[in-house]
Protein backbone atom coordinates (compact mmCIF):
# COMPACT_ATOMS: atom_id res chain seq x y z
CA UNK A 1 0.00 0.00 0.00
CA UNK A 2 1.16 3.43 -0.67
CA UNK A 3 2.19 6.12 2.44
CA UNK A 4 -0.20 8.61 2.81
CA UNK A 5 2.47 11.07 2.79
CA UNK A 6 6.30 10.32 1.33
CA UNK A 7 9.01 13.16 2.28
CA UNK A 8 12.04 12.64 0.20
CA UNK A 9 15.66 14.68 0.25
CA UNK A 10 14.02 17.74 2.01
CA UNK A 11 15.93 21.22 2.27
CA UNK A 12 14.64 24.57 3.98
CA UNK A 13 17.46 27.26 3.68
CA UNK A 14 16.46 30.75 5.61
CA UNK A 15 18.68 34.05 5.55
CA UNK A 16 20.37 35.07 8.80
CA UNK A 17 22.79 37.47 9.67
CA UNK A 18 25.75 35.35 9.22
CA UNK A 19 24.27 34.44 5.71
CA UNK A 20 22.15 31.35 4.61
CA UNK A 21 21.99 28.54 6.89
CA UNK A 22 20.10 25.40 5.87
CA UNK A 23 17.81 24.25 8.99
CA UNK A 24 16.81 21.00 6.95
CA UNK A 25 19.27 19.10 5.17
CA UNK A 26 18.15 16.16 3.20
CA UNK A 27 15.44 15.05 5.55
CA UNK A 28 13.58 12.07 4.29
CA UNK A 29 10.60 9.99 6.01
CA UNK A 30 7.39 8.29 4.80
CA UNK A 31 3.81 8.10 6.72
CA UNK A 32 1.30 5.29 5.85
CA UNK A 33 -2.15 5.29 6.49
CA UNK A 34 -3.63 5.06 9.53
CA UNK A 35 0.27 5.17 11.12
CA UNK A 36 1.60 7.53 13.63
CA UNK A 37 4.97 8.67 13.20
CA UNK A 38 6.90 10.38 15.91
CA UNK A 39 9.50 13.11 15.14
CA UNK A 40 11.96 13.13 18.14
CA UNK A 41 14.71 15.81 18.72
CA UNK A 42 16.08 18.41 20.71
CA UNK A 43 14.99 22.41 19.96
CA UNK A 44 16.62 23.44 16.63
CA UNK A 45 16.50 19.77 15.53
CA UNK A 46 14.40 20.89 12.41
CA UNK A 47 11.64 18.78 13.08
CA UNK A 48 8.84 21.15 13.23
CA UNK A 49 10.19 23.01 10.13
CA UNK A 50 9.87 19.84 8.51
CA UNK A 51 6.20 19.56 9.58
CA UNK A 52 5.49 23.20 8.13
CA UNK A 53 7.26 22.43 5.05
CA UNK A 54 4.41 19.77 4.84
CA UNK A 55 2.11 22.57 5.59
CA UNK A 56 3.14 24.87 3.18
CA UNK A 57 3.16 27.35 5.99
CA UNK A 58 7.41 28.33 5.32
CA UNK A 59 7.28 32.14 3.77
CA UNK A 60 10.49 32.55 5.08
CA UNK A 61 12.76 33.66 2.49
CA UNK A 62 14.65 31.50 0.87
CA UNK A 63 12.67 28.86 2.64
CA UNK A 64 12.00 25.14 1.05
CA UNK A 65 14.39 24.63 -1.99
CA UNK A 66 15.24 21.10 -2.48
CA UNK A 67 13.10 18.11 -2.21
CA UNK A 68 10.03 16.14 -3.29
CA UNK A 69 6.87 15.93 -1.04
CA UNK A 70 3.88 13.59 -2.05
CA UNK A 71 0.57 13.88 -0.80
CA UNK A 72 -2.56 10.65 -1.71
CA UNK A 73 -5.32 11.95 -1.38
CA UNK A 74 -7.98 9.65 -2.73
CA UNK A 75 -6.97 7.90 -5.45
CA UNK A 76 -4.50 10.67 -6.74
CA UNK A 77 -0.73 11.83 -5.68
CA UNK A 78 -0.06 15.89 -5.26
CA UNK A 79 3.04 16.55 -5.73
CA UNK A 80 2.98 19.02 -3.13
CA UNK A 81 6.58 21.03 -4.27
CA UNK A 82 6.23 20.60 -8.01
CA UNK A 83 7.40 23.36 -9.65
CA UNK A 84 10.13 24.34 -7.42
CA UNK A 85 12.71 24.06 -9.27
CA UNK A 86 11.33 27.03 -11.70
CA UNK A 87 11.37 28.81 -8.90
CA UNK A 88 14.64 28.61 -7.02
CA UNK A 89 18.18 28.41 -8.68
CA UNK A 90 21.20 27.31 -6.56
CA UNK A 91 24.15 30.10 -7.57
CA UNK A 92 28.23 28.61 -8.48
CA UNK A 93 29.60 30.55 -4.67
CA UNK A 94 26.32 27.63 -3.26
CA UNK A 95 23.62 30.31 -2.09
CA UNK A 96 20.08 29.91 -3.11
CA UNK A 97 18.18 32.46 -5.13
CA UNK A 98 14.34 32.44 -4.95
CA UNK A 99 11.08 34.37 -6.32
CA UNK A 100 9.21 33.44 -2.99
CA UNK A 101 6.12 35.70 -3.91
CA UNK A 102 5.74 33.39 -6.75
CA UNK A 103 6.14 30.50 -5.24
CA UNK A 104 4.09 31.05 -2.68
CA UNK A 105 1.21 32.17 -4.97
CA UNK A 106 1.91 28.35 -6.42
CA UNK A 107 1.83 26.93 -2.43
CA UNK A 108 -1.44 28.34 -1.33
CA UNK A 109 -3.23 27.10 -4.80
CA UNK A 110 -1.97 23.81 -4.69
CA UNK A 111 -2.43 23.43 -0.58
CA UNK A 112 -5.79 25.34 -0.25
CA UNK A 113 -8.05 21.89 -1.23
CA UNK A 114 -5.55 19.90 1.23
CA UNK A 115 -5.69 22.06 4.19
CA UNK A 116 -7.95 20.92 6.96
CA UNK A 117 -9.67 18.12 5.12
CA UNK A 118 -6.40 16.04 3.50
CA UNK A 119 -4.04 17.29 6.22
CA UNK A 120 -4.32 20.06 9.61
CA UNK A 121 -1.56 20.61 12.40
CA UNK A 122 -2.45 21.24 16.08
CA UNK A 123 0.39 23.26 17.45
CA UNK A 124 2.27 24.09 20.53
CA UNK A 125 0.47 27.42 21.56
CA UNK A 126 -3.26 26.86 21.38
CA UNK A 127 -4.15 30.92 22.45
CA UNK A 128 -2.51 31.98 18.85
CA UNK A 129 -4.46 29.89 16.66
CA UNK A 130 -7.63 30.00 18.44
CA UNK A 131 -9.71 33.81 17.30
CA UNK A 132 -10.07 35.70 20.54
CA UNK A 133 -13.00 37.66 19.58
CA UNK A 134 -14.99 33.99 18.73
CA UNK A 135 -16.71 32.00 21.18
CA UNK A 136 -15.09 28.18 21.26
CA UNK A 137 -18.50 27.25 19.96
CA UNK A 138 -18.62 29.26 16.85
CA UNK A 139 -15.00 27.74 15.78
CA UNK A 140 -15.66 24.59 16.29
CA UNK A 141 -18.87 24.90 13.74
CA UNK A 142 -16.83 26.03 11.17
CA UNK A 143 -14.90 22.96 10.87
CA UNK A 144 -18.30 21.18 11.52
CA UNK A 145 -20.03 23.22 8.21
CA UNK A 146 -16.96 22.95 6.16
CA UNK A 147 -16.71 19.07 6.49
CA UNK A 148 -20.59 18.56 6.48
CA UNK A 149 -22.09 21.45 4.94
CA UNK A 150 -25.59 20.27 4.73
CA UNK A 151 -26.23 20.08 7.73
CA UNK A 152 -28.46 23.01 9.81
CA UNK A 153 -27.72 25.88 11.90
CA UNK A 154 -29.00 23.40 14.78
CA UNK A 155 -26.88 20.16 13.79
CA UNK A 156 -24.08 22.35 13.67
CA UNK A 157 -24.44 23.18 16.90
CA UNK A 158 -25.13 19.84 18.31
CA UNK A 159 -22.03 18.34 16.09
CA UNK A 160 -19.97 20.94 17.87
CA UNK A 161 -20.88 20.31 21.31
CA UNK A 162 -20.30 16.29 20.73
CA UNK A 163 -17.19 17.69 19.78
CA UNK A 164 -16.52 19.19 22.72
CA UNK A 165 -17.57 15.84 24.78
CA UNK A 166 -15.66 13.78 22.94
CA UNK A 167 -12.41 15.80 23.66
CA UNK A 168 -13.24 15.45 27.44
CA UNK A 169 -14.66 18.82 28.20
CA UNK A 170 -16.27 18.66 31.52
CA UNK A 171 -19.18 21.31 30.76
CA UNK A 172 -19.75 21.07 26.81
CA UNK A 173 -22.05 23.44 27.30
CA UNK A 174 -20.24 26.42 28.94
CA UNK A 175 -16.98 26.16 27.01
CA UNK A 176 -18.98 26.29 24.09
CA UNK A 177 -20.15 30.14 25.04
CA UNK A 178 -17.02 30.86 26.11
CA UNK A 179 -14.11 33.21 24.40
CA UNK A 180 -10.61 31.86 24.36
CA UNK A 181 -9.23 33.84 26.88
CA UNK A 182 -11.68 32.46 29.40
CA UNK A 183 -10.30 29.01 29.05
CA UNK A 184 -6.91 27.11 30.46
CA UNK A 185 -3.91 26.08 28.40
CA UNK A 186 -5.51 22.82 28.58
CA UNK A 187 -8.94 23.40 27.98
CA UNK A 188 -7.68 25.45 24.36
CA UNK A 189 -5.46 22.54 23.05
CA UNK A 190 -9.20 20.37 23.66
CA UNK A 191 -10.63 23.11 21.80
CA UNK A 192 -8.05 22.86 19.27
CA UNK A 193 -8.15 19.24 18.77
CA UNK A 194 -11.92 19.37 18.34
CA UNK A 195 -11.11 21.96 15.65
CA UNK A 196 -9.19 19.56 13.96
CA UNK A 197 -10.74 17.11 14.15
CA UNK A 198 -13.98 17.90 13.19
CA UNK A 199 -12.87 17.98 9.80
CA UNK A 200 -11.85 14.54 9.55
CA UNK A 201 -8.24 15.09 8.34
CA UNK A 202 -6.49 12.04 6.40
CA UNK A 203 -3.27 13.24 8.26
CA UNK A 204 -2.98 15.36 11.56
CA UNK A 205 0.41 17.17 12.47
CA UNK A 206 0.45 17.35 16.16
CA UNK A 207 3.26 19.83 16.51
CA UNK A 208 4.65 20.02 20.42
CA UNK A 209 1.24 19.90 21.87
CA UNK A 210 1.58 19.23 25.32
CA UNK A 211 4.18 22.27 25.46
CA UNK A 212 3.68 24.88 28.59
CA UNK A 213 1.24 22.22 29.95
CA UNK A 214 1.75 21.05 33.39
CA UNK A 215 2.19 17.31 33.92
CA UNK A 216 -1.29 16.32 34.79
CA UNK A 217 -2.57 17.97 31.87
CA UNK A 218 0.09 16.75 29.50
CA UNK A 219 -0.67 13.22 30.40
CA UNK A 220 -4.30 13.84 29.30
CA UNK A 221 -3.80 15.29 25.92
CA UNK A 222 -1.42 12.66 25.43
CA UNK A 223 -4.28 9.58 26.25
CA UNK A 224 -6.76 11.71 24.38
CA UNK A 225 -4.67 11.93 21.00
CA UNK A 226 -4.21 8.18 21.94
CA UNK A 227 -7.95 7.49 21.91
CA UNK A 228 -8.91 9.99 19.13
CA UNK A 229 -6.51 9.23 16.76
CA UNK A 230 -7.02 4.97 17.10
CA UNK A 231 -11.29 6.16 16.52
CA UNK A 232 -10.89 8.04 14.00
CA UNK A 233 -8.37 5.84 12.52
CA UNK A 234 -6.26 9.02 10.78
CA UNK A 235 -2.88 9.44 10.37
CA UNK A 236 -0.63 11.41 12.77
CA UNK A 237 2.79 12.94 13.05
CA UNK A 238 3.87 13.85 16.47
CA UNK A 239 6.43 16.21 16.78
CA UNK A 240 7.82 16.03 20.46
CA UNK A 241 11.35 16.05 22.53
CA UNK A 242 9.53 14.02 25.20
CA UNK A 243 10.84 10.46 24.43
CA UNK A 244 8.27 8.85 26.78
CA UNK A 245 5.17 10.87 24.86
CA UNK A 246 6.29 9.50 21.16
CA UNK A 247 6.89 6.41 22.16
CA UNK A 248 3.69 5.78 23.73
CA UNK A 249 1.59 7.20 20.55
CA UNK A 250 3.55 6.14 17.33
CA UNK A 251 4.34 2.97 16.05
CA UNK A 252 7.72 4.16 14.41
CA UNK A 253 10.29 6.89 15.41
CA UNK A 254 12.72 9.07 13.51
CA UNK A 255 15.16 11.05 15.28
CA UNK A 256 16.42 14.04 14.45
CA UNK A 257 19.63 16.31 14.99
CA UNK A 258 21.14 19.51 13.37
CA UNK A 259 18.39 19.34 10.50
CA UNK A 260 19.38 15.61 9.53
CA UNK A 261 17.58 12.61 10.42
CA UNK A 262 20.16 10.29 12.38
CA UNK A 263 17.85 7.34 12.69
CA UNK A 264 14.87 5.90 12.42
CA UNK A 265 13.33 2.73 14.13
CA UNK A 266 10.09 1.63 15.91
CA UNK A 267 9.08 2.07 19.11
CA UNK A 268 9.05 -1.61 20.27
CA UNK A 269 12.76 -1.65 19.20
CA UNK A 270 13.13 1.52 21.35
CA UNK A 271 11.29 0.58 24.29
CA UNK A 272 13.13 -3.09 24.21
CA UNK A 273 16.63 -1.75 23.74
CA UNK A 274 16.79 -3.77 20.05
CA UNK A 275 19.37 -2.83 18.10
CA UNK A 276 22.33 -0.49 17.37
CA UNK A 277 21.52 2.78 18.55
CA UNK A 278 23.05 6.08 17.47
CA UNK A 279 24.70 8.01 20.59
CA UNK A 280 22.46 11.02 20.39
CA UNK A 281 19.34 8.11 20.51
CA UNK A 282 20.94 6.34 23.04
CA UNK A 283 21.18 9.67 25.48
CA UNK A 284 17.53 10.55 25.15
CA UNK A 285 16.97 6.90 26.06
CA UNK A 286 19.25 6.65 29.13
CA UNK A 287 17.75 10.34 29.93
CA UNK A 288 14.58 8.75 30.26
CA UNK A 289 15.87 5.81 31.79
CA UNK A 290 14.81 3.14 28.84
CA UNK A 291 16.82 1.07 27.51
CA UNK A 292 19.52 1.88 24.99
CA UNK A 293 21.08 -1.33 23.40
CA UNK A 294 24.44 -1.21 21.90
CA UNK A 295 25.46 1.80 20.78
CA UNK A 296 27.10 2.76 17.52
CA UNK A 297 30.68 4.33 17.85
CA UNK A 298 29.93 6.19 14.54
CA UNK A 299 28.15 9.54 15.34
């Protein structure tokens, strides 16, 4: 069977002071369907550039230049960077020249049918996605109408407050009338996943969720992406530097360092201590007191 989404030979450059850096250098990785990957790696690994490469969401300039990324949705593959390479030229002293204004232009056409129904992303800061001048309710129906738009001003509604249940709410009701700013950290990543959700996504990016949460909380919006995710039967990425949390929701792990992926493997191998580990995997494992099987003296 095909992945649902196939990342091959990646590269994101952006311009700094010191000149061009590249923040994702040759990153490769393929999701199937109905599998959750886990992205593990320190701040500055690249991962969750990676993830809004995916996106589309890079308008940094020179931002993706390099790479293929391939998208099924239904029956068909979207090549979701074709056309790059009329965009961005690589000059003879190595630095990248790009029209990004074009190329964006090209990005949002292409990525504006995927977005929210083929793919969404639930990110680390709920508070600046959420719209603080919209009741919880009113969001949540959006996603409701745009993935069943027959449905009535009153289904909506009701759609939106099972919503609201089924991501463990304790008063449906209330957080449904309530503005953003009224809620906890906690309570806005629920809303946030019930945003997501709602439109039945083929693939869900769960970028650093649980960030800023404190440990009580983080556990639950770990079980509930556990439960959700296994109902709905979707596909997830989840980007984390919490070894424990990745291993616990995907079936397969790659781990990333310095904008390379070092190594990939699955989670039963990593929980078990299978295998030849590399030494930057085998530190996050002894960090979290797991396993760590022999270790490779190549780094």
């Amino acid at each position: 069977m095909r992945p649902l989404l196939r990342v091959r030979d990646l590269t994101v450059v952006f311009d700094t002071a010191e000149g061009q850096r590249k923040v994702v250098d040759g990153v490769s990785f393929a999701v199937g369907m109905g599998e959750t990957l886990g992205i593990l790696g320190e701040s500055g690994s690249g991962k969750t550039i990676s993830s809004s490469a995916v996106l589309g969401l890079i308008d940094d300039t020179p931002g993706v230049c390099g790479g293929e990324i391939v998208f099924t949705q239904g029956d068909h593959e979207i090549s979701l960077l074709e056309g790059l390479d009329t965009c961005v030229t690589q000059r003879p002293d190595g630095l990248y020249v790009k029209d990004n204004r074009r190329w964006m232009q090209h990005v949002r056409r292409v990525m504006t049918p995927i977005w929210g129904c083929g793919m969404t992303a639930v990110f680390q800061n709920p508070r600046q996605c959420l719209d603080p001048l919209e009741r919880i309710g009113a969001q949540v129906e959006e996603s409701v109408g745009l993935a069943a738009p027959h449905l009535t001003a009153a289904e909506r509604m009701q759609a939106a407050l099972d919503w609201l249940q089924k991501v463990q709410m304790r008063d449906p009701l209330r957080v449904y009338r309530s503005y953003p700013h009224e809620l906890s950290g906690g309570m806005c990543q629920r809303a946030m996943i019930a945003i997501a959700l709602a439109r039945h996504p083929a693939l869900l990016i769960a970028d650093e969720p649980t960030t800023g949460l404190d440990t009580t909380v983080r556990a639950e919006i770990v079980a509930l992406f556990h439960s959700l995710i296994q109902e709905s039967q979707a596909s997830m990425i989840y980007i984390s530097h919490d070894i424990r949390e990745v291993l616990y929701l995907a079936s397969r792990v790659i781990v990333m360092r310095s904008g390379r992926v070092l190594e990939e493997a699955t989670s039963e191998d990593l929980l078990l201590g299978r295998g030849t580990r590399h030494p930057y995997t085998a530190t996050l494992l002894h960090a979290a007191d797991l396993p760590t099987g022999q270790v490779s003296e190549t780094v």
